[in-house]
N, C-alpha and C. Protein backbone atom coordinates (compact mmCIF):
# COMPACT_ATOMS: atom_id res chain seq x y z
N UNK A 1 0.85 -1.17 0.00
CA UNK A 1 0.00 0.00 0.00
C UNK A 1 0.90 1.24 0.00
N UNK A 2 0.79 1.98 -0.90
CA UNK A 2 1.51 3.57 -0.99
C UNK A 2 0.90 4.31 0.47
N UNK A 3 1.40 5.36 0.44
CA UNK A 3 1.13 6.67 0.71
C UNK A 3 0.10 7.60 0.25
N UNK A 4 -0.24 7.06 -0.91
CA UNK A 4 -1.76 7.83 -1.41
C UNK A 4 -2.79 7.12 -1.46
N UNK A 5 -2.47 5.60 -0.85
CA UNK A 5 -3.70 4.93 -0.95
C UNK A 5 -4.24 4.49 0.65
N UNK A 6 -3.93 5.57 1.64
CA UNK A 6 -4.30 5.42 3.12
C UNK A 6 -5.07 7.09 3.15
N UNK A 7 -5.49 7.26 3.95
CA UNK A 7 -6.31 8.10 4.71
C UNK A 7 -5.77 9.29 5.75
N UNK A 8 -5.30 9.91 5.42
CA UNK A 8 -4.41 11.17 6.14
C UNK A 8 -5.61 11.47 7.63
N UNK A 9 -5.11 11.38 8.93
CA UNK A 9 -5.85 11.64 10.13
C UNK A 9 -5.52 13.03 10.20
N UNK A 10 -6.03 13.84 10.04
CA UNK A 10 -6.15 14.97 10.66
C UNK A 10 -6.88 15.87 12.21
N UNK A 11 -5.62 16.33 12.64
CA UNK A 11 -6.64 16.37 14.03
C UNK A 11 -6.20 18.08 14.49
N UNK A 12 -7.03 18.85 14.93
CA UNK A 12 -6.87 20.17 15.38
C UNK A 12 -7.08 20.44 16.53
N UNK A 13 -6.84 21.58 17.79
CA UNK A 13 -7.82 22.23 18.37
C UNK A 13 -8.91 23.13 18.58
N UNK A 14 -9.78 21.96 19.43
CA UNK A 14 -11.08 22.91 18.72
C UNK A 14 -10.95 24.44 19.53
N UNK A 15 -10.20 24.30 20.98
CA UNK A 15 -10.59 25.79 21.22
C UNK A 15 -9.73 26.85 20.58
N UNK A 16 -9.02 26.71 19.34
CA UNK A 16 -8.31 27.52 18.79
C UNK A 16 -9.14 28.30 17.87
N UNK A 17 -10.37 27.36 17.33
CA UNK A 17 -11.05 27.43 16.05
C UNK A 17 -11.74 28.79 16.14
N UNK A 18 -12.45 28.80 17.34
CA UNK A 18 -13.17 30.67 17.50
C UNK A 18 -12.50 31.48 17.39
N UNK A 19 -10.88 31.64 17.54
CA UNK A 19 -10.17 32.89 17.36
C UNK A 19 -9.89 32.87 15.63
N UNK A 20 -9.74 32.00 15.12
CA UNK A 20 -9.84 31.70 13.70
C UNK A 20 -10.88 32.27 13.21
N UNK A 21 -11.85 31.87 13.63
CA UNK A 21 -13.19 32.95 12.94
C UNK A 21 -13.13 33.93 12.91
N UNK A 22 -12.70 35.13 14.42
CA UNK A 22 -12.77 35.87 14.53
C UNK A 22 -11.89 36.80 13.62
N UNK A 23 -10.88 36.10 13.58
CA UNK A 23 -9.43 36.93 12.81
C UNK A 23 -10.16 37.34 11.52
N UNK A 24 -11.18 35.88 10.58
CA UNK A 24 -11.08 36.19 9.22
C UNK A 24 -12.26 37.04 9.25
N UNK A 25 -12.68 37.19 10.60
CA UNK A 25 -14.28 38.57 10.43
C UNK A 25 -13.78 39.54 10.14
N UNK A 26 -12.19 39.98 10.76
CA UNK A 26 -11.25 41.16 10.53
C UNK A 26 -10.93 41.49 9.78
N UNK A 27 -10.34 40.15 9.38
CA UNK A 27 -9.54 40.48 7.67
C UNK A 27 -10.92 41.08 7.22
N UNK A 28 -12.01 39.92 7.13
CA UNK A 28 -12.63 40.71 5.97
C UNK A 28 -13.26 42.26 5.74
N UNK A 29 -13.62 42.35 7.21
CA UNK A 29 -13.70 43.75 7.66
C UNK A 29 -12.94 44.30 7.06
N UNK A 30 -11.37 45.17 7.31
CA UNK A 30 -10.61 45.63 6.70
C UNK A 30 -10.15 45.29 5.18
N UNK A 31 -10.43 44.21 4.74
CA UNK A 31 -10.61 44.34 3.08
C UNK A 31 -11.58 45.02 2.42
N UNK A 32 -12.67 45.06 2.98
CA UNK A 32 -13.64 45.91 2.85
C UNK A 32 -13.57 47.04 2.88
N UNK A 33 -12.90 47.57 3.93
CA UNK A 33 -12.92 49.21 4.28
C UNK A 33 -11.85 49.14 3.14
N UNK A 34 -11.14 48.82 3.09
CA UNK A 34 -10.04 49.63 1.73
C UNK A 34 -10.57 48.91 0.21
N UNK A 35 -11.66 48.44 0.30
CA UNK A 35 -12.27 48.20 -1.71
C UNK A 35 -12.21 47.27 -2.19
N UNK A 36 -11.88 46.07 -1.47
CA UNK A 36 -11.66 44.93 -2.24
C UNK A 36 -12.24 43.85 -1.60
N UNK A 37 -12.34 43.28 -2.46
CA UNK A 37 -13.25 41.98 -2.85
C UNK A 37 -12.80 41.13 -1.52
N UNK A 38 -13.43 41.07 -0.15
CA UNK A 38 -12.77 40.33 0.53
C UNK A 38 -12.84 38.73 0.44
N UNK A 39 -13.85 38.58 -0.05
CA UNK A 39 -13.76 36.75 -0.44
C UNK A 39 -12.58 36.12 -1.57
N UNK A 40 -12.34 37.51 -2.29
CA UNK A 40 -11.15 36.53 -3.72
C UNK A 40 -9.73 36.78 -2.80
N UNK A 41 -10.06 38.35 -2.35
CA UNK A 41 -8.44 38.15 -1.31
C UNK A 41 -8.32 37.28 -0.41
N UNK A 42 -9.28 36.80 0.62
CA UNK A 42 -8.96 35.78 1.45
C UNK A 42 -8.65 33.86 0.76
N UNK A 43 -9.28 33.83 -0.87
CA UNK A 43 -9.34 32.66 -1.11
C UNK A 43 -8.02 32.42 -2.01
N UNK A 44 -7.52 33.72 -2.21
CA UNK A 44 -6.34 34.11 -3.08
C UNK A 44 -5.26 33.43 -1.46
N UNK A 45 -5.32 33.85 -0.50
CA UNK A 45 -4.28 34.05 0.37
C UNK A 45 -4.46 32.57 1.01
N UNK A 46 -5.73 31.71 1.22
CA UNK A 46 -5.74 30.24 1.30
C UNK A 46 -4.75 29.25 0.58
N UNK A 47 -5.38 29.78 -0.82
CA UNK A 47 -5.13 29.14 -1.59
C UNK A 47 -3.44 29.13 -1.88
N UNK A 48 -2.55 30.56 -1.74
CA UNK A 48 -1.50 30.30 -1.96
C UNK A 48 -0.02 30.32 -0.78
N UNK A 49 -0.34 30.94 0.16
CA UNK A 49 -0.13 31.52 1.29
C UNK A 49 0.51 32.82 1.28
N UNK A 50 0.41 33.29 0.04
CA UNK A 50 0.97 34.81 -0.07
C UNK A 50 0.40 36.46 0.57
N UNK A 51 0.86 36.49 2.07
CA UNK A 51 0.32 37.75 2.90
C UNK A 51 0.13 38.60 1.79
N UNK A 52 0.44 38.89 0.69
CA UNK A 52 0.19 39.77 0.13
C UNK A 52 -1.18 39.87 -0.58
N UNK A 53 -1.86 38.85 -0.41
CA UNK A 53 -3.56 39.37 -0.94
C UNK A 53 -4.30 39.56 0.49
N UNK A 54 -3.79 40.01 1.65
CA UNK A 54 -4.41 40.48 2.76
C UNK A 54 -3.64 41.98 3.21
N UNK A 55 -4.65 42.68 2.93
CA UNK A 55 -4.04 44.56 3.29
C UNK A 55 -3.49 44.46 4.91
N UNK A 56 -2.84 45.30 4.71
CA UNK A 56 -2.17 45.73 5.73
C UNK A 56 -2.88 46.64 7.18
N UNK A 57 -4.02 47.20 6.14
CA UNK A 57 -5.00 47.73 6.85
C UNK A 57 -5.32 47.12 8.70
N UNK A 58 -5.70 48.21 9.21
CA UNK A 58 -5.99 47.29 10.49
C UNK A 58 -5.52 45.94 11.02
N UNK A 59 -3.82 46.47 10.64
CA UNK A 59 -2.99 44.75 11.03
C UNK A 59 -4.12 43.79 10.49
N UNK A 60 -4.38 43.78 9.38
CA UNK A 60 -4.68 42.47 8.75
C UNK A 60 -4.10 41.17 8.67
N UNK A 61 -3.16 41.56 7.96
CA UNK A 61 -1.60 40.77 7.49
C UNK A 61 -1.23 39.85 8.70
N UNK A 62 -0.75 40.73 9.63
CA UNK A 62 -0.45 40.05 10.74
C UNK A 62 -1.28 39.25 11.40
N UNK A 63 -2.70 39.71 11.33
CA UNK A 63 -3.52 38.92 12.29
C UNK A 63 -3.74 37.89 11.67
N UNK A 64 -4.01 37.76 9.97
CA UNK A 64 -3.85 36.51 9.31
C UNK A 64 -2.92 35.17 9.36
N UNK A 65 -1.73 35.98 9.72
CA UNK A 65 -0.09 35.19 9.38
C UNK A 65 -0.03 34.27 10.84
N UNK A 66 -0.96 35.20 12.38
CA UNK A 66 -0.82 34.81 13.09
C UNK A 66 -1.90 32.96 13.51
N UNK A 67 -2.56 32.90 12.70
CA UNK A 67 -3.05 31.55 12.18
C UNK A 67 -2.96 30.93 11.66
N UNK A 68 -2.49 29.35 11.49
CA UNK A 68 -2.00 28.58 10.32
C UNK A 68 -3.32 28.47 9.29
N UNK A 69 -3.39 28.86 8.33
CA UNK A 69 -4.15 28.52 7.01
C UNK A 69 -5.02 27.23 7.38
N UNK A 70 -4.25 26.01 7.73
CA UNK A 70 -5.45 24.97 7.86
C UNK A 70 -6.50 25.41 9.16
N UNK A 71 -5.73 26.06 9.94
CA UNK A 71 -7.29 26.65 11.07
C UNK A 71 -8.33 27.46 10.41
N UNK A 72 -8.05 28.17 9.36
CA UNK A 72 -8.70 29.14 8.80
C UNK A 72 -10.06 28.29 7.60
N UNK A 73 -8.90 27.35 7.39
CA UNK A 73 -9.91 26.26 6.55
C UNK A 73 -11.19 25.29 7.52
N UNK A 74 -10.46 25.20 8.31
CA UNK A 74 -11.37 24.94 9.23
C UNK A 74 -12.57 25.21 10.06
N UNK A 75 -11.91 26.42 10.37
CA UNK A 75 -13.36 27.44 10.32
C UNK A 75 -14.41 27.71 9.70
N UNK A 76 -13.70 27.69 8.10
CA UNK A 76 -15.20 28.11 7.50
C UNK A 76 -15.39 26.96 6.39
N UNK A 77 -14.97 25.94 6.84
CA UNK A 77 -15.60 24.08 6.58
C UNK A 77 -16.72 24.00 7.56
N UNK A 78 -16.43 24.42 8.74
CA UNK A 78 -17.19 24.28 10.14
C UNK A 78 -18.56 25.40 10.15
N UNK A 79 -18.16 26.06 9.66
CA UNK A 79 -19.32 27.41 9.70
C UNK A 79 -20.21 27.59 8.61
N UNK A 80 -19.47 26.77 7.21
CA UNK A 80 -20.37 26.45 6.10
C UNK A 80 -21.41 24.88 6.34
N UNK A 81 -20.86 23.82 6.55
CA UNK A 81 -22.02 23.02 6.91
C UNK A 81 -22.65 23.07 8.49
N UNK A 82 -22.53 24.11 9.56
CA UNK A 82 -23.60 24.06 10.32
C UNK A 82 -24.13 25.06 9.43
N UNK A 83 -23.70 25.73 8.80
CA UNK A 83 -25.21 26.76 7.89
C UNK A 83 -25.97 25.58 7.39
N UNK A 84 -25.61 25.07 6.29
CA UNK A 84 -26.30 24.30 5.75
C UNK A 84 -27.21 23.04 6.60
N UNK A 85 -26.66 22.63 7.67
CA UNK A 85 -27.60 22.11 8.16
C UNK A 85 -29.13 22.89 8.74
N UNK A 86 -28.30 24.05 8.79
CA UNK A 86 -29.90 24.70 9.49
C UNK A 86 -30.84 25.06 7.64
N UNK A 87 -30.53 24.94 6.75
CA UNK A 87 -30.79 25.26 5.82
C UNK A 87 -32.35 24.60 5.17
C-alpha cells in the first residue's frame, strides 16, 4: 500500500477554532474598508499563502499570518455546513 492509498488523520484544536473565525471577520472587515473583494483576497491568500492578498489595513496581514491557514480552513468548513444544516 503507498502513501496515497491510506487516509491522512487529521486532528486540530477545537478551542483555537473561534479565534480563527474571529481573525477572518477582521480580515474581511478591513478588506472591505479599503475596496476589495474580501472573499477573492482571502481565497487568493488560502489558496497560496501569499500575505500579500491580505491589506495591511488594520494589522490584517499580521492577524492573518498569526493563524496557520489549515485553522482558517477549518473554520469556514465548520461554519459552512452548520449553515447548511440549518438550511
Amino acid at each position: 500500500m503507498t502513501g496515497t492509498d491510506r487516509t491522512m488523520l487529521f486532528r486540530f484544536e477545537p478551542d483555537r477554532l473561534p479565534r480563527a473565525g474571529r481573525i477572518l471577520r477582521e480580515v474581511y472587515e478591513a478588506l472591505e474598508e479599503k475596496g476589495y473583494d474580501p472573499v477573492s483576497q482571502i481565497v487568493g491568500y488560502l489558496l497560496s499563502g501569499d500575505p500579500t492578498y491580505i491589506t495591511s489595513h488594520r494589522h490584517a496581514r499580521s492577524l492573518v499570518r498569526s493563524v496557520e491557514r489549515s485553522e482558517l480552513l477549518e473554520e469556514l468548513v465548520k461554519a459552512y455546513l452548520s449553515d447548511r444544516r440549518l438550511a
